[in-house]
PDB file of N, CA and C in Angstrom:
ATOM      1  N   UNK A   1      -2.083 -13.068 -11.693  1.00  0.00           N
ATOM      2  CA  UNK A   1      -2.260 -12.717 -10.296  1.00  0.00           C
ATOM      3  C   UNK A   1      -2.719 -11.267 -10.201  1.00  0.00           C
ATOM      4  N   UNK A   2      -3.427 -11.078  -8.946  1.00  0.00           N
ATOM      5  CA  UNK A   2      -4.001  -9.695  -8.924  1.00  0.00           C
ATOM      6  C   UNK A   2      -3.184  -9.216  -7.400  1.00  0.00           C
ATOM      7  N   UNK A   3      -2.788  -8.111  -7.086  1.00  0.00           N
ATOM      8  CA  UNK A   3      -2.479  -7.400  -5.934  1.00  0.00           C
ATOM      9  C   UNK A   3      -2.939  -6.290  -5.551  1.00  0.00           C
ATOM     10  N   UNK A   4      -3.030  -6.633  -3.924  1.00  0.00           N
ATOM     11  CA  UNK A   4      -2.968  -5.090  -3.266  1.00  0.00           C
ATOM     12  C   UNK A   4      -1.959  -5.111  -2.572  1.00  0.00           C
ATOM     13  N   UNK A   5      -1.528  -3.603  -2.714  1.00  0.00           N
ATOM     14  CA  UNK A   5      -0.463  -3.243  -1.853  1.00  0.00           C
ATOM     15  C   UNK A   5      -0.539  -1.961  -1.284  1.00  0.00           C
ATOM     16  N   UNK A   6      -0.160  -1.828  -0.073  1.00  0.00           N
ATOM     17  CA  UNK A   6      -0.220  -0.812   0.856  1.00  0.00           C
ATOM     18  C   UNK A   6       1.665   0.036   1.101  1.00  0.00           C
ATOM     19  N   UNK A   7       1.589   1.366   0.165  1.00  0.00           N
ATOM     20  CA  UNK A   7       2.572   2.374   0.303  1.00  0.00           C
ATOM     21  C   UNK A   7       2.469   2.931   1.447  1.00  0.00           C
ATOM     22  N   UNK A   8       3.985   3.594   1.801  1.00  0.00           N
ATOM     23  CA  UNK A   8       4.202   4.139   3.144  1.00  0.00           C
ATOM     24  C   UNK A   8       4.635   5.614   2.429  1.00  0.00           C
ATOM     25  N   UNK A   9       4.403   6.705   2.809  1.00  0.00           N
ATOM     26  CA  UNK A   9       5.328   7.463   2.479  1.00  0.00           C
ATOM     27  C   UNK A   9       5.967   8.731   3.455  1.00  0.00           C
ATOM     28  N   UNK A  10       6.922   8.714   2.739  1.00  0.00           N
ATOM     29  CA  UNK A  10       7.673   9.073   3.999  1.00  0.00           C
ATOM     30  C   UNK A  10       7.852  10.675   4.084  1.00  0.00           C
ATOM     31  N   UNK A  11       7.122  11.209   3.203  1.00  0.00           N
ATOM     32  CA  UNK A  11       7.269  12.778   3.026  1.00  0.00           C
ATOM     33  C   UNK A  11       5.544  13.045   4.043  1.00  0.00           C
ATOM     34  N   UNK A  12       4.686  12.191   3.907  1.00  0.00           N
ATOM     35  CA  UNK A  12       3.510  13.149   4.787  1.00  0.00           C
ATOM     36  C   UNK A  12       3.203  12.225   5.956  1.00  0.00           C
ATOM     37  N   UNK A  13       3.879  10.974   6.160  1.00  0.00           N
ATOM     38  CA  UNK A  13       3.809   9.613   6.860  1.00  0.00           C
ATOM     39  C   UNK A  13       2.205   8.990   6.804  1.00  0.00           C
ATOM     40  N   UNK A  14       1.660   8.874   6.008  1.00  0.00           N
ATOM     41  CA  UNK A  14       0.510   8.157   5.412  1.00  0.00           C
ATOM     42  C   UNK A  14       0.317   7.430   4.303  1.00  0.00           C
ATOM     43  N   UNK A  15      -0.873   6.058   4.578  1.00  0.00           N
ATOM     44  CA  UNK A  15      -0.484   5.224   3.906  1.00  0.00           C
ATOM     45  C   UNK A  15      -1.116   5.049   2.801  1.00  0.00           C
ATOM     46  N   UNK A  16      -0.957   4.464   1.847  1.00  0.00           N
ATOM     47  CA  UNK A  16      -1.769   4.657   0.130  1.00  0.00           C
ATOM     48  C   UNK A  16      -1.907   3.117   0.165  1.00  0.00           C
ATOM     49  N   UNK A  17      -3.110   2.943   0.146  1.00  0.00           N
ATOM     50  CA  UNK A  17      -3.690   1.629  -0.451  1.00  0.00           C
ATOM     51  C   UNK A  17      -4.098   1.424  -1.789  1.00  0.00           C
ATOM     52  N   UNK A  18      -3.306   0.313  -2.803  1.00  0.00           N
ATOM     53  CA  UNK A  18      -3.547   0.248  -4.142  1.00  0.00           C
ATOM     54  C   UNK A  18      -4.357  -1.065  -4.623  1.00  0.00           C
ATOM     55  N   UNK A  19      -4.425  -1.557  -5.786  1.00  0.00           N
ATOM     56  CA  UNK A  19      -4.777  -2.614  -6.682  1.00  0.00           C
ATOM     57  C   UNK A  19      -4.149  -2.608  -7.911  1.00  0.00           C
ATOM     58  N   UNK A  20      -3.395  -3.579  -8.107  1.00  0.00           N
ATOM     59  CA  UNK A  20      -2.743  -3.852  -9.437  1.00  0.00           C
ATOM     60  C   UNK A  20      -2.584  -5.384  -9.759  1.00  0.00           C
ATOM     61  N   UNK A  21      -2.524  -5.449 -11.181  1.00  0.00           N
ATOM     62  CA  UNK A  21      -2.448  -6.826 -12.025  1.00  0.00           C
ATOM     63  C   UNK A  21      -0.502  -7.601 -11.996  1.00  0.00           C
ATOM     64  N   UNK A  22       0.027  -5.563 -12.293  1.00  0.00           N
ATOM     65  CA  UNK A  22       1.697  -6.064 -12.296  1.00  0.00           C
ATOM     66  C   UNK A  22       1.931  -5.445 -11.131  1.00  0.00           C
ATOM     67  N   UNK A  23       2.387  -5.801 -10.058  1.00  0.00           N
ATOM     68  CA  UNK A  23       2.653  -4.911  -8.916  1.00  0.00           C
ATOM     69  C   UNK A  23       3.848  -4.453  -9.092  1.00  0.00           C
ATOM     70  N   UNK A  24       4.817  -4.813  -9.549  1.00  0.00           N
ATOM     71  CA  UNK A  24       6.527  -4.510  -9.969  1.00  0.00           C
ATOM     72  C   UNK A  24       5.919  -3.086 -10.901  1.00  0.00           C
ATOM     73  N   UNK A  25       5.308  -3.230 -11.960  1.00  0.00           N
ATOM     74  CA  UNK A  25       5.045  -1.832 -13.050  1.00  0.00           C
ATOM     75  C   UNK A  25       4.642  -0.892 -12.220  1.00  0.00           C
ATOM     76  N   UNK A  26       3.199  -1.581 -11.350  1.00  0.00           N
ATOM     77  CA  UNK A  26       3.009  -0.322 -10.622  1.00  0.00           C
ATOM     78  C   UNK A  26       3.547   0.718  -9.460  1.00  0.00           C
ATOM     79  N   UNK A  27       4.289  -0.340  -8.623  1.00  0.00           N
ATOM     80  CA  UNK A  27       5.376   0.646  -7.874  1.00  0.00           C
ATOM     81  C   UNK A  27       6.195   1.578  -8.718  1.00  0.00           C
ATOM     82  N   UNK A  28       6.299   0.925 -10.026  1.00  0.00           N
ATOM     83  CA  UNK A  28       7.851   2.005 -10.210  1.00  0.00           C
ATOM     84  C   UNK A  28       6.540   3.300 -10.714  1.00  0.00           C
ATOM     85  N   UNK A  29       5.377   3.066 -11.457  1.00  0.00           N
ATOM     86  CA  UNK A  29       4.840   4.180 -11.459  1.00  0.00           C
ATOM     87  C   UNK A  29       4.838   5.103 -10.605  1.00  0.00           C
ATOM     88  N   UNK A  30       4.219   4.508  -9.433  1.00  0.00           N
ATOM     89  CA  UNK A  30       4.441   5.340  -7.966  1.00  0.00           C
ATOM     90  C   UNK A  30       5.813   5.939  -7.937  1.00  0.00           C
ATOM     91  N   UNK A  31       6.798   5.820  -7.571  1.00  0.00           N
ATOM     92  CA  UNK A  31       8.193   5.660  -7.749  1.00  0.00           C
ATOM     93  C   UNK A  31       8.738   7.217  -8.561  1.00  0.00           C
ATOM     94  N   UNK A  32       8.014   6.901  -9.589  1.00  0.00           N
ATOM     95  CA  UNK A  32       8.632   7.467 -10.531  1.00  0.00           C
ATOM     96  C   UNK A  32       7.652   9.063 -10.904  1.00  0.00           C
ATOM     97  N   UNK A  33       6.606   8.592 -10.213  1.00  0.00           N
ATOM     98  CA  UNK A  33       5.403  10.155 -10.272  1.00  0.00           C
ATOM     99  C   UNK A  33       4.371  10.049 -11.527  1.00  0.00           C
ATOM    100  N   UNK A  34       4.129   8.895 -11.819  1.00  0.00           N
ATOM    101  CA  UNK A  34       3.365   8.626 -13.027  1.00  0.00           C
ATOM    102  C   UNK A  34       2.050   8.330 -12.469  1.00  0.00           C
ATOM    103  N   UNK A  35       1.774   8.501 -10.813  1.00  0.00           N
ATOM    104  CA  UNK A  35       0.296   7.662 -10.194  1.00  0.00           C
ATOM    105  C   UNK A  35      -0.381   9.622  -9.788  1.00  0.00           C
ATOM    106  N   UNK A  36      -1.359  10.007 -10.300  1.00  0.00           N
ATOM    107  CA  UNK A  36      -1.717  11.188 -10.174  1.00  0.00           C
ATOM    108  C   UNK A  36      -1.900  11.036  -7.897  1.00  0.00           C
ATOM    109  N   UNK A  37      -2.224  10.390  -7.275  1.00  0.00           N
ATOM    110  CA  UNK A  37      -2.601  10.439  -6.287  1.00  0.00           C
ATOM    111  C   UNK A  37      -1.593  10.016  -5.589  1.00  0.00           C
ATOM    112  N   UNK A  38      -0.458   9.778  -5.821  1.00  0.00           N
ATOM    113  CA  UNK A  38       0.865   9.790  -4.670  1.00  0.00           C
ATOM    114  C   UNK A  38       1.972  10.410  -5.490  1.00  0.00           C
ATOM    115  N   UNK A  39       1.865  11.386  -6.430  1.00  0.00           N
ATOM    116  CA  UNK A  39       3.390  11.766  -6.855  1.00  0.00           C
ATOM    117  C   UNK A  39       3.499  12.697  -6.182  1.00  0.00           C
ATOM    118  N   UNK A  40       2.974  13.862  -4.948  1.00  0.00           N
ATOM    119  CA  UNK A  40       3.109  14.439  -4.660  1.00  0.00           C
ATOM    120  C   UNK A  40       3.795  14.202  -2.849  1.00  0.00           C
ATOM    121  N   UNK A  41       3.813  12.645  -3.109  1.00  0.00           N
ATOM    122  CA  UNK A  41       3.828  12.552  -1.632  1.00  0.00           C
ATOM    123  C   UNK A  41       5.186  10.972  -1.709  1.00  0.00           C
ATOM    124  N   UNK A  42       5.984  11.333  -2.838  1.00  0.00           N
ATOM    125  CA  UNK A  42       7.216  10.553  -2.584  1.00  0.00           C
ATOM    126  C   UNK A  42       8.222  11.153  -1.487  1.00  0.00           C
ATOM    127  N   UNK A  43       9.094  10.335  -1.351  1.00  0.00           N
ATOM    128  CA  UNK A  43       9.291   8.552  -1.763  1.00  0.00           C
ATOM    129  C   UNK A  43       8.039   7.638  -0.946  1.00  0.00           C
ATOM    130  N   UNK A  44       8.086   7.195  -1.663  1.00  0.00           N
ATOM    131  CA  UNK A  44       7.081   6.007  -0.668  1.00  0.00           C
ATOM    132  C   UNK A  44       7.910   4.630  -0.871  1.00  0.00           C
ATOM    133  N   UNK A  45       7.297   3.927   0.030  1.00  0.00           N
ATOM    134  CA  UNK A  45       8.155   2.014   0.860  1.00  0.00           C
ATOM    135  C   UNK A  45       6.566   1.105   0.240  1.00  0.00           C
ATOM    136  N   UNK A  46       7.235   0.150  -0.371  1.00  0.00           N
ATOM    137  CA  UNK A  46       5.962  -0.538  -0.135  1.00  0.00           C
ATOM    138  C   UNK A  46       6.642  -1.568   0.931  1.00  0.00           C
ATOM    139  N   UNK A  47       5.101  -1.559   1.607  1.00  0.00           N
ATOM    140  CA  UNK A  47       5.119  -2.315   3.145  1.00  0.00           C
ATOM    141  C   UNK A  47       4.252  -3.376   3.095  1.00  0.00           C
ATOM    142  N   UNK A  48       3.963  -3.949   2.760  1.00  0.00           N
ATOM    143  CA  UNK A  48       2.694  -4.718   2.541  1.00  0.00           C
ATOM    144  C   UNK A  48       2.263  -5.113   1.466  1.00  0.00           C
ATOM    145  N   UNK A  49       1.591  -6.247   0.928  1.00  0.00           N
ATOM    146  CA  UNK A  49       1.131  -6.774  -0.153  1.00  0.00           C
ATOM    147  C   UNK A  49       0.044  -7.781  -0.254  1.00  0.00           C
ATOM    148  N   UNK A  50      -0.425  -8.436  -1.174  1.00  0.00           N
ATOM    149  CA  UNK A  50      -1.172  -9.512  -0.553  1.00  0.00           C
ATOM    150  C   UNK A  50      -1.517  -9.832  -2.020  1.00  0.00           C
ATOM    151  N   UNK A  51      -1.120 -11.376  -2.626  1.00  0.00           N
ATOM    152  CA  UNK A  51      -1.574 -11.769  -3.740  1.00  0.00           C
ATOM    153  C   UNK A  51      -2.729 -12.646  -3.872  1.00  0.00           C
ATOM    154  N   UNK A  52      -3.542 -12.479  -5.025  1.00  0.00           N
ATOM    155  CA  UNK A  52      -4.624 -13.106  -5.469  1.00  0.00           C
ATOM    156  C   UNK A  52      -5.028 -13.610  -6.292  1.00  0.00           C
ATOM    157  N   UNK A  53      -5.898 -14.780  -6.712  1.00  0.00           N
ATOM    158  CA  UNK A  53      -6.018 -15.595  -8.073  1.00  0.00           C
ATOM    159  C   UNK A  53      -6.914 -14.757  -8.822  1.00  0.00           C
ATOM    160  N   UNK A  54      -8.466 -14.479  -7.520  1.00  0.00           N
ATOM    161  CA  UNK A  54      -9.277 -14.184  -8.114  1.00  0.00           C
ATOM    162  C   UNK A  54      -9.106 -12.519  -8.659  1.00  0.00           C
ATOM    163  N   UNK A  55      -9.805 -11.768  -9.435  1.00  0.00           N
ATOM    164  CA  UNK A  55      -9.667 -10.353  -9.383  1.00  0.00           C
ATOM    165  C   UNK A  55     -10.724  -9.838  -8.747  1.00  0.00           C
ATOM    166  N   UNK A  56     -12.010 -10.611  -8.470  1.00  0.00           N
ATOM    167  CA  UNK A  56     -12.775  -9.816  -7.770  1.00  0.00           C
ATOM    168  C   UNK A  56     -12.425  -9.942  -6.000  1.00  0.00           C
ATOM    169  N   UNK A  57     -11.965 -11.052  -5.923  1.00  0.00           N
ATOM    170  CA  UNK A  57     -11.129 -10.946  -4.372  1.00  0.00           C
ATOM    171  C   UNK A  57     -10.128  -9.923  -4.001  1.00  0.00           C
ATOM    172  N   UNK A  58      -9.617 -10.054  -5.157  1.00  0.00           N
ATOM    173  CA  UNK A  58      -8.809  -8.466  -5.056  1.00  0.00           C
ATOM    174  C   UNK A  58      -9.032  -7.416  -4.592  1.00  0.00           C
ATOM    175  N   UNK A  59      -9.993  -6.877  -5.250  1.00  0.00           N
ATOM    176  CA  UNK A  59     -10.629  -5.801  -5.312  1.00  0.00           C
ATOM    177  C   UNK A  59     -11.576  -5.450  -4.174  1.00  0.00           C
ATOM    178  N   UNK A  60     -12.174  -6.547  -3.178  1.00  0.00           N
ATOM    179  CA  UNK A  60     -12.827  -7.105  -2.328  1.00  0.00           C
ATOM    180  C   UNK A  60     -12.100  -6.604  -1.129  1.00  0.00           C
ATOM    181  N   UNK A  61     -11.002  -6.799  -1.216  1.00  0.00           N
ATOM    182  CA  UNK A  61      -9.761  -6.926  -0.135  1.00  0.00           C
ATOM    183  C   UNK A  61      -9.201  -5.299  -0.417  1.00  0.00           C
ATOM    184  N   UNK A  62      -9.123  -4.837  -1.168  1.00  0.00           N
ATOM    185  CA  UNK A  62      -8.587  -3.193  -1.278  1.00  0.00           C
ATOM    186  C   UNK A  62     -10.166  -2.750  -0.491  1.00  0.00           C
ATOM    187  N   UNK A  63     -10.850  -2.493  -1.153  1.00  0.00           N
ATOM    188  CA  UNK A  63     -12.362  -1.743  -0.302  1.00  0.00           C
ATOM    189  C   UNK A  63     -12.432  -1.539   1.140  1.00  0.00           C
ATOM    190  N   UNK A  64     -12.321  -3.437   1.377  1.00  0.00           N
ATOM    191  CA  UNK A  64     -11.854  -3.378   2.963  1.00  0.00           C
ATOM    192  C   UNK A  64     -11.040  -2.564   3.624  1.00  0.00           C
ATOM    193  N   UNK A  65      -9.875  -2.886   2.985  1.00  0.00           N
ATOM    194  CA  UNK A  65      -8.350  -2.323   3.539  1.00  0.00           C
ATOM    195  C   UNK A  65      -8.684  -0.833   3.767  1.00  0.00           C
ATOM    196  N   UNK A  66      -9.382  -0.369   2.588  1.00  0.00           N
ATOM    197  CA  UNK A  66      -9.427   1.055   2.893  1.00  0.00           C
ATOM    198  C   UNK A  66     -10.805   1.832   3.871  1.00  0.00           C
ATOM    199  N   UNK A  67     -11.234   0.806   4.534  1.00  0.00           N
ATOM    200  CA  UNK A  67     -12.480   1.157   5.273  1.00  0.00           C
ATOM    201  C   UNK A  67     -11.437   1.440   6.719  1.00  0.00           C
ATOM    202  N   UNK A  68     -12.506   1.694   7.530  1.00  0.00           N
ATOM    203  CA  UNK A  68     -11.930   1.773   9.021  1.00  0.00           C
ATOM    204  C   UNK A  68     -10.937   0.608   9.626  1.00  0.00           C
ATOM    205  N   UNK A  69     -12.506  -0.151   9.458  1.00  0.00           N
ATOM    206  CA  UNK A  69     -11.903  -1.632  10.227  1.00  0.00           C
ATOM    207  C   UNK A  69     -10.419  -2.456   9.158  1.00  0.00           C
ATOM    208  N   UNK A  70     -10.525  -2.155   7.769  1.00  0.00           N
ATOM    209  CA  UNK A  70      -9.658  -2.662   7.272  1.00  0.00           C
ATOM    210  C   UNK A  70      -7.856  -1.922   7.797  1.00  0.00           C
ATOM    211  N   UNK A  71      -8.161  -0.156   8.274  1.00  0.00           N
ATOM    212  CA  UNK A  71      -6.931   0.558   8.324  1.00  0.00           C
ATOM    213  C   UNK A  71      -6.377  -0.179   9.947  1.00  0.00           C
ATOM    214  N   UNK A  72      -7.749  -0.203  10.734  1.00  0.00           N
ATOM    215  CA  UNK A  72      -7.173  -0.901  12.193  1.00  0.00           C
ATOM    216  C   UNK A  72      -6.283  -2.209  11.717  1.00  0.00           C
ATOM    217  N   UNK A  73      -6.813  -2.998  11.064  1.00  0.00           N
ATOM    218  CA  UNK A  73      -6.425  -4.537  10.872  1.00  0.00           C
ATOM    219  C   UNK A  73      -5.222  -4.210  10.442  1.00  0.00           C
ATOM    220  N   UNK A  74      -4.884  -3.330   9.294  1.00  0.00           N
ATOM    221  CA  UNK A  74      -3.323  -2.550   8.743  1.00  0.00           C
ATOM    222  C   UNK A  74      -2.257  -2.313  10.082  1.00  0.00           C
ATOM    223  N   UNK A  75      -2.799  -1.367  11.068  1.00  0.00           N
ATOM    224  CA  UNK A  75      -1.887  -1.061  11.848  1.00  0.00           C
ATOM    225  C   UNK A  75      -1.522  -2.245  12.649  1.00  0.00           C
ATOM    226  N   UNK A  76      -2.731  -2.805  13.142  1.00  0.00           N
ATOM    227  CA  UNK A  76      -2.538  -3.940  14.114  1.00  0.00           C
ATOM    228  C   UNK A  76      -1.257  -5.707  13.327  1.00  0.00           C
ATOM    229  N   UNK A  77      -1.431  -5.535  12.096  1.00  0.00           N
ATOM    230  CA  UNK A  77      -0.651  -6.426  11.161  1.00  0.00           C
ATOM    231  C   UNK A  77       0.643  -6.125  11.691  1.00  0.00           C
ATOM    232  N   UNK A  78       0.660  -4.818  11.436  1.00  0.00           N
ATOM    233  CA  UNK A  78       2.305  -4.141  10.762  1.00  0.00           C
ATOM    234  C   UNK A  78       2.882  -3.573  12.064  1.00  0.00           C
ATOM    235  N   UNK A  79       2.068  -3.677  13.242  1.00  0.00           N
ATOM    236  CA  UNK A  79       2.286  -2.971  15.041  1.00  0.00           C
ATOM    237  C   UNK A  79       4.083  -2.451  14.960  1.00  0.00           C
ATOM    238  N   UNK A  80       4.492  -3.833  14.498  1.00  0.00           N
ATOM    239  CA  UNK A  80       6.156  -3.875  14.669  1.00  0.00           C
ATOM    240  C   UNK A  80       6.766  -2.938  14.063  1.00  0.00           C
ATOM    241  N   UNK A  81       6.545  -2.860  12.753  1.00  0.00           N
ATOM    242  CA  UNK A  81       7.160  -1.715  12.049  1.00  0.00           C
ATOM    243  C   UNK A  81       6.969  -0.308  12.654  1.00  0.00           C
ATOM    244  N   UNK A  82       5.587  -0.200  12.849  1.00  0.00           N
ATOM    245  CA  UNK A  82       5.227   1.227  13.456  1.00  0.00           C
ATOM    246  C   UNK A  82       6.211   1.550  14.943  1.00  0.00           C
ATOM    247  N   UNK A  83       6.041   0.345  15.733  1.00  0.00           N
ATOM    248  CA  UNK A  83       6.556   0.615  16.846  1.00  0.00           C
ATOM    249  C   UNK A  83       8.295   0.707  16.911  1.00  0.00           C
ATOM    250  N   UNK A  84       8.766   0.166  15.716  1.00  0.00           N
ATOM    251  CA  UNK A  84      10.272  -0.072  15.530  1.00  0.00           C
ATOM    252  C   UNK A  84      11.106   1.409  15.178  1.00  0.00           C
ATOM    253  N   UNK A  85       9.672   2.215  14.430  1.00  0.00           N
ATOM    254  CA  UNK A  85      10.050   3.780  13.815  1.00  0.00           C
ATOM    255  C   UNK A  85      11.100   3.102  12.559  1.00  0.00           C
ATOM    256  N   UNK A  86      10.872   2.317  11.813  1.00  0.00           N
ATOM    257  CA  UNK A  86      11.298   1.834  10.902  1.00  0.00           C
ATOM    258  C   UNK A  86      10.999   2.520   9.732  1.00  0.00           C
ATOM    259  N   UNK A  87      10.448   3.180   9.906  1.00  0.00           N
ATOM    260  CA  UNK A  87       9.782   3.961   8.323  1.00  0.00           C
ATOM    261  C   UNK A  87      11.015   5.283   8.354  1.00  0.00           C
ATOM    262  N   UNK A  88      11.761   5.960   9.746  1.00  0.00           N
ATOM    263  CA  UNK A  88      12.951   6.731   9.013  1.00  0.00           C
ATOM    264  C   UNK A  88      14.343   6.416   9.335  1.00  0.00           C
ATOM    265  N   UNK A  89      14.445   5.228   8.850  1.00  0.00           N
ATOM    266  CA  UNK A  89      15.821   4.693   8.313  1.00  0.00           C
ATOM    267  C   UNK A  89      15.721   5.218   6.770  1.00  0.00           C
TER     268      UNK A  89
END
């Protein structure tokens, strides 16, 4: 399986869109400060995910995610969380 997953973090409140094969390995990288482009911006939540057979669908689906229209489609998904202020519990 291939994944994307979308981090929250809670030190600059912005979101990190990824791609990974193990998504469990790669959070704890994140996690743990081993990802050069979010160790500076722990803790982060993963909020979001989305699994895949193909890998180029994968990868297809991160590009998006990280375009405009893909970040609207993000907020508009997740409205609840944002609006709940769930990110500082």
């Amino acid at each position: 399986m291939f994944y994307i997953y979308i981090l929250y973090s809670k030190k600059d409140k912005k979101l990190y869109t990824g791609f990974a094969d193990d998504l469990r390995k790669r959070i704890i990288k994140h996690q743990k400060g081993f990802v050069k482009s979010t160790k500076d911006r722990r803790p982060l939540i993963l909020i979001h995910y989305e699994a895949f057979i193909n890998e180029s669908d994968a990868k297809q689906r991160e590009i998006f995610l990280k375009s405009g229209y893909g970040k609207r489609e993000i907020t508009l998904l997740l409205q609840n969380y944002f609006q709940t202020n769930y990110w500082n519990k």
